[in-house]
N, C-alpha and C. Protein backbone atom coordinates (compact mmCIF):
# COMPACT_ATOMS: atom_id res chain seq x y z
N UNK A 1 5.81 -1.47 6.06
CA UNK A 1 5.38 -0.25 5.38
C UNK A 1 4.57 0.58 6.37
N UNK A 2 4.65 1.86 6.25
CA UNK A 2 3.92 2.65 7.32
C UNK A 2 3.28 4.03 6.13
N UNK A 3 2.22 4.04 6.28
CA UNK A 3 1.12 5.09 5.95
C UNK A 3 1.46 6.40 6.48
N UNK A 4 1.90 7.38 4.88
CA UNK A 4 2.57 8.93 4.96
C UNK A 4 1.55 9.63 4.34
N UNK A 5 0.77 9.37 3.82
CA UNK A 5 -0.23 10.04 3.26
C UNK A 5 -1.83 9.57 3.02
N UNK A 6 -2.77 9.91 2.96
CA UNK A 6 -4.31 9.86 2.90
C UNK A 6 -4.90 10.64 2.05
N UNK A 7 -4.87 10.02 0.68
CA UNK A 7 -5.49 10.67 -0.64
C UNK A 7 -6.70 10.86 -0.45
N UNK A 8 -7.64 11.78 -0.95
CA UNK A 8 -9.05 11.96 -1.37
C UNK A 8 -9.44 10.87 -1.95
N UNK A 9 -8.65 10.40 -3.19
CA UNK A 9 -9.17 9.80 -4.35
C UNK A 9 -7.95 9.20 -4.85
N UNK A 10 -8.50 8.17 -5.48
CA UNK A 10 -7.55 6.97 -6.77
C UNK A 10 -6.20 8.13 -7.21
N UNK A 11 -6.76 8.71 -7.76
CA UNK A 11 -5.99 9.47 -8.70
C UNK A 11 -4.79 10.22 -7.89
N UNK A 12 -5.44 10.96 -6.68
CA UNK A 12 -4.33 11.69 -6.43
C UNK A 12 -3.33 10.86 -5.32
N UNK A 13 -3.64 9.10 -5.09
CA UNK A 13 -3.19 8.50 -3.79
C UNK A 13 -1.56 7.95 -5.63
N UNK A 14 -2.32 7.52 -6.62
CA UNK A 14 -1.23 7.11 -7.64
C UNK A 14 -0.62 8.41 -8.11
N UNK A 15 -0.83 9.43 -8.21
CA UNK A 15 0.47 10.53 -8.49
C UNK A 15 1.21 11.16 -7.48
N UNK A 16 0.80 10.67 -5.59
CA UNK A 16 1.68 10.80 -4.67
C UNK A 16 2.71 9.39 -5.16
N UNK A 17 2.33 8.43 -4.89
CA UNK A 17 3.08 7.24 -5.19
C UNK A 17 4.43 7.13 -6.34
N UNK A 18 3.74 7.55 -7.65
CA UNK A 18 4.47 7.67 -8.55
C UNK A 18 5.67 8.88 -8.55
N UNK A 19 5.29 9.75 -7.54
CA UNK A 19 5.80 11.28 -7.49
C UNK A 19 6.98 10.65 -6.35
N UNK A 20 6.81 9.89 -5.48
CA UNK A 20 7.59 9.52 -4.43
C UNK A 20 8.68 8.18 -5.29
N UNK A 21 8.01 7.60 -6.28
CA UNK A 21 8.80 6.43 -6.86
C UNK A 21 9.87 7.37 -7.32
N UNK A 22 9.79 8.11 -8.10
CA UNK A 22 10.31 9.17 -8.99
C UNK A 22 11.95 9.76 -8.39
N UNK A 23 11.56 10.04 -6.60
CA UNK A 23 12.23 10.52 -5.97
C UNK A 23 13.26 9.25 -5.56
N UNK A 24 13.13 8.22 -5.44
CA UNK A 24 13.76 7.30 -5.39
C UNK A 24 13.00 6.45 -3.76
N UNK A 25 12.06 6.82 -3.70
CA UNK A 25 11.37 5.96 -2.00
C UNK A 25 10.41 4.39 -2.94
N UNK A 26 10.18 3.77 -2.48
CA UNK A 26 9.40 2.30 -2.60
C UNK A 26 8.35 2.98 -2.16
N UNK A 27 7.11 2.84 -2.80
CA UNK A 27 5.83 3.51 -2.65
C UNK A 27 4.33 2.26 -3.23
N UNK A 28 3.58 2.69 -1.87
CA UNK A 28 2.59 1.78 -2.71
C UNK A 28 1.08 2.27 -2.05
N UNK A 29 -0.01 1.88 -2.86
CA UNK A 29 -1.60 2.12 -2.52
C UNK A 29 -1.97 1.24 -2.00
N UNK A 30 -2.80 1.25 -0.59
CA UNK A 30 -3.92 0.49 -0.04
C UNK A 30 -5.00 1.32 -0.40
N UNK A 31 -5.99 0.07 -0.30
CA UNK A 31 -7.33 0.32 -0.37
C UNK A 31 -7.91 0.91 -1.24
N UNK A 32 -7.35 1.01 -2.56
CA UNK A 32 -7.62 0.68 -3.87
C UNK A 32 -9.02 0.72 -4.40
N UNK A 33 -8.84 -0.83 -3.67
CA UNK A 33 -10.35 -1.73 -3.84
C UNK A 33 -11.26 -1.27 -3.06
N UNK A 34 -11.10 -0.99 -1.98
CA UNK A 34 -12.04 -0.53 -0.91
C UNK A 34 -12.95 0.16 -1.35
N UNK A 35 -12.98 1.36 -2.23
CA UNK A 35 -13.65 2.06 -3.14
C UNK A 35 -14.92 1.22 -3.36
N UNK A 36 -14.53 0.16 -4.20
CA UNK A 36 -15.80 0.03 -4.86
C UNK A 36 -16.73 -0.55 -3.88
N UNK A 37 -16.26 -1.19 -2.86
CA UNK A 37 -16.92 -2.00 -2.08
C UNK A 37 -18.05 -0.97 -1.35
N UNK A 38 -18.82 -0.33 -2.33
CA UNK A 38 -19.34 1.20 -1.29
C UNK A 38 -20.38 1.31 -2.44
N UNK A 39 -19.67 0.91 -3.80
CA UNK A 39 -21.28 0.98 -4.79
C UNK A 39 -21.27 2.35 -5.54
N UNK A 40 -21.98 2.75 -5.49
CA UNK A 40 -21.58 4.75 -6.19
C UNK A 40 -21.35 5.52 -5.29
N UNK A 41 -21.49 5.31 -4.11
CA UNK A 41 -21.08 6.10 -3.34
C UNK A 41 -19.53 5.95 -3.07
N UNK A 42 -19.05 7.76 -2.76
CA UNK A 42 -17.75 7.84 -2.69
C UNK A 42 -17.06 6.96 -1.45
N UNK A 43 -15.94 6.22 -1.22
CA UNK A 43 -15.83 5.80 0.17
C UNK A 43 -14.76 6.85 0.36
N UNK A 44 -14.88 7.61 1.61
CA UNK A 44 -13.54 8.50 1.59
C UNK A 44 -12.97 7.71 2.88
N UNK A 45 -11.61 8.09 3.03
CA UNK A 45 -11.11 7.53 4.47
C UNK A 45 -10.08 6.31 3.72
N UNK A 46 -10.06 5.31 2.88
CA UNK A 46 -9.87 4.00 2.40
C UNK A 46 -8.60 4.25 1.96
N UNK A 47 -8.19 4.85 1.23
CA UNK A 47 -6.88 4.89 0.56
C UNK A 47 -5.82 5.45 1.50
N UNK A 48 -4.57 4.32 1.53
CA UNK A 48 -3.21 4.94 1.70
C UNK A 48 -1.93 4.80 1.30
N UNK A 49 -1.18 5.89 1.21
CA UNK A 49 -0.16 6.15 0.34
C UNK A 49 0.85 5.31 1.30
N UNK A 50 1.76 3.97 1.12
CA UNK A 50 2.44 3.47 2.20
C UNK A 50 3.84 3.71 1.92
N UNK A 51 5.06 3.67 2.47
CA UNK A 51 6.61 3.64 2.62
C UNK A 51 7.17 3.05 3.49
N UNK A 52 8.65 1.98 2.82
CA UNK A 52 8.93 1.55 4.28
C UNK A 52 9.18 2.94 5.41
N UNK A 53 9.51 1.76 6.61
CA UNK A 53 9.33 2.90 7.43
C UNK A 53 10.87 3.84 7.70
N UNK A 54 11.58 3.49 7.11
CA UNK A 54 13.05 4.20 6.52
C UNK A 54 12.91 5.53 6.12
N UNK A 55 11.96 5.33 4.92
CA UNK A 55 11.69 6.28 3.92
C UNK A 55 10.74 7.22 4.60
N UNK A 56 9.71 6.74 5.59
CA UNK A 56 8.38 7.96 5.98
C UNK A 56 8.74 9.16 6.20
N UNK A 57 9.87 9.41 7.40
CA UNK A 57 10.22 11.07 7.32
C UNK A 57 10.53 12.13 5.84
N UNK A 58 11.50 11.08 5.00
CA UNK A 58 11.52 12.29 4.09
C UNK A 58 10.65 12.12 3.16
N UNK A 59 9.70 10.65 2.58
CA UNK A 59 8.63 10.89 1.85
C UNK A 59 7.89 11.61 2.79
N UNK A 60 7.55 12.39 4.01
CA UNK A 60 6.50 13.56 4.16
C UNK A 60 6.97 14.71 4.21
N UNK A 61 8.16 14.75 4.10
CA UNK A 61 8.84 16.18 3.78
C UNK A 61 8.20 16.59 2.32
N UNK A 62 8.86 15.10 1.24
CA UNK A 62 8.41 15.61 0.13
C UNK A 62 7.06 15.76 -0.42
N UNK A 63 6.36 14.77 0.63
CA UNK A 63 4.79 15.08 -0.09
C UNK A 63 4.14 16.29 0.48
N UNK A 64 5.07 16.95 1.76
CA UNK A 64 4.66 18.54 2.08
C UNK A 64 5.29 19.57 1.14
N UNK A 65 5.97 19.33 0.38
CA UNK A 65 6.34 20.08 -0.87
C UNK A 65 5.64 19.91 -1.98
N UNK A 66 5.27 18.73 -1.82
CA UNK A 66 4.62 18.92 -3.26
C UNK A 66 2.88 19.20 -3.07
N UNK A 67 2.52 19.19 -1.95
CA UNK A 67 1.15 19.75 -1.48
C UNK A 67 1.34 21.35 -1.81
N UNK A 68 2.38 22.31 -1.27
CA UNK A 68 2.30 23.35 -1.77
C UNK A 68 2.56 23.88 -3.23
N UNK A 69 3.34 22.94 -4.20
CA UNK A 69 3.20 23.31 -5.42
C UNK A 69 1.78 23.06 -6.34
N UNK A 70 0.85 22.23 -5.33
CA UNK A 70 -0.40 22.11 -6.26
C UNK A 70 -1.14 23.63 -6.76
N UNK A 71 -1.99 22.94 -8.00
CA UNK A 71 -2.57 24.47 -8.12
C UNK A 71 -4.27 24.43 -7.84
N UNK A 72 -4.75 22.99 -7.54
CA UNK A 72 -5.76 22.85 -6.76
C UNK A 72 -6.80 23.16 -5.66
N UNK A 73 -7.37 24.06 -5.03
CA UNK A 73 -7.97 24.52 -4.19
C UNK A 73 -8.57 23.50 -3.47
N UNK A 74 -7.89 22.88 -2.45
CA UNK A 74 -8.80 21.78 -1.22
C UNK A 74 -8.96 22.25 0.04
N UNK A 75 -9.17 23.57 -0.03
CA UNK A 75 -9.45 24.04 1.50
C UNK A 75 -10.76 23.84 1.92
N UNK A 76 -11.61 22.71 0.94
CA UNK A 76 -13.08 22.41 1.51
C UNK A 76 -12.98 21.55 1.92
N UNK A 77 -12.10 21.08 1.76
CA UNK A 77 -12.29 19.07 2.45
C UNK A 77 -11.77 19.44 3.68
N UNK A 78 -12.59 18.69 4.58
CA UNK A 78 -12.27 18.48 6.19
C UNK A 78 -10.88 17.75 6.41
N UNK A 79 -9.63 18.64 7.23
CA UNK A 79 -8.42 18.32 7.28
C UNK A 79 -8.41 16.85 7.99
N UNK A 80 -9.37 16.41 8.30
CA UNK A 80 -9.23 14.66 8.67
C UNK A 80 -9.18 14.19 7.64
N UNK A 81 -9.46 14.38 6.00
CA UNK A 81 -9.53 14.15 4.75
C UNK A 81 -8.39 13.83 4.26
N UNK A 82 -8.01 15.22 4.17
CA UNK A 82 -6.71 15.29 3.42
C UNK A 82 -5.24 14.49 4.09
């Protein structure tokens, strides 16, 4: 498996995943857990969206499509983030 994407957060690393299952790619979350291991504080950096490595070119085609259909404003997060 090779790492196509780097969620902010839980939420948006499982609706890349599910959004890529959808499309027909094998999709899965690391570092999940990593999160909590941090206490209340946010851990950013931890989560990744994985694919075999078959699938990585066009799951980042599609997760660059579906970055522009968001209606979300993340032009604050530092692009090492996103």
């Amino acid at each position: 498996m090779i790492t196509v994407y780097h969620p902010l957060n839980s939420i948006e690393a499982h609706s890349v995943k599910i959004f890529l299952i959808g499309e027909g790619i094998e999709a899965r979350v690391t570092g999940d857990y990593l999160q909590g291991a941090m206490g209340e504080l946010p851990a950013l950096g931890t989560l990744q969206v994985q694919v075999p490595e078959t699938d990585a070119r066009r799951a980042r085609e599609l997760i660059g499509k579906w970055e522009q259909t968001r209606d979300d404003d993340d032009s604050w997060i530092p692009p090492e983030l996103r």
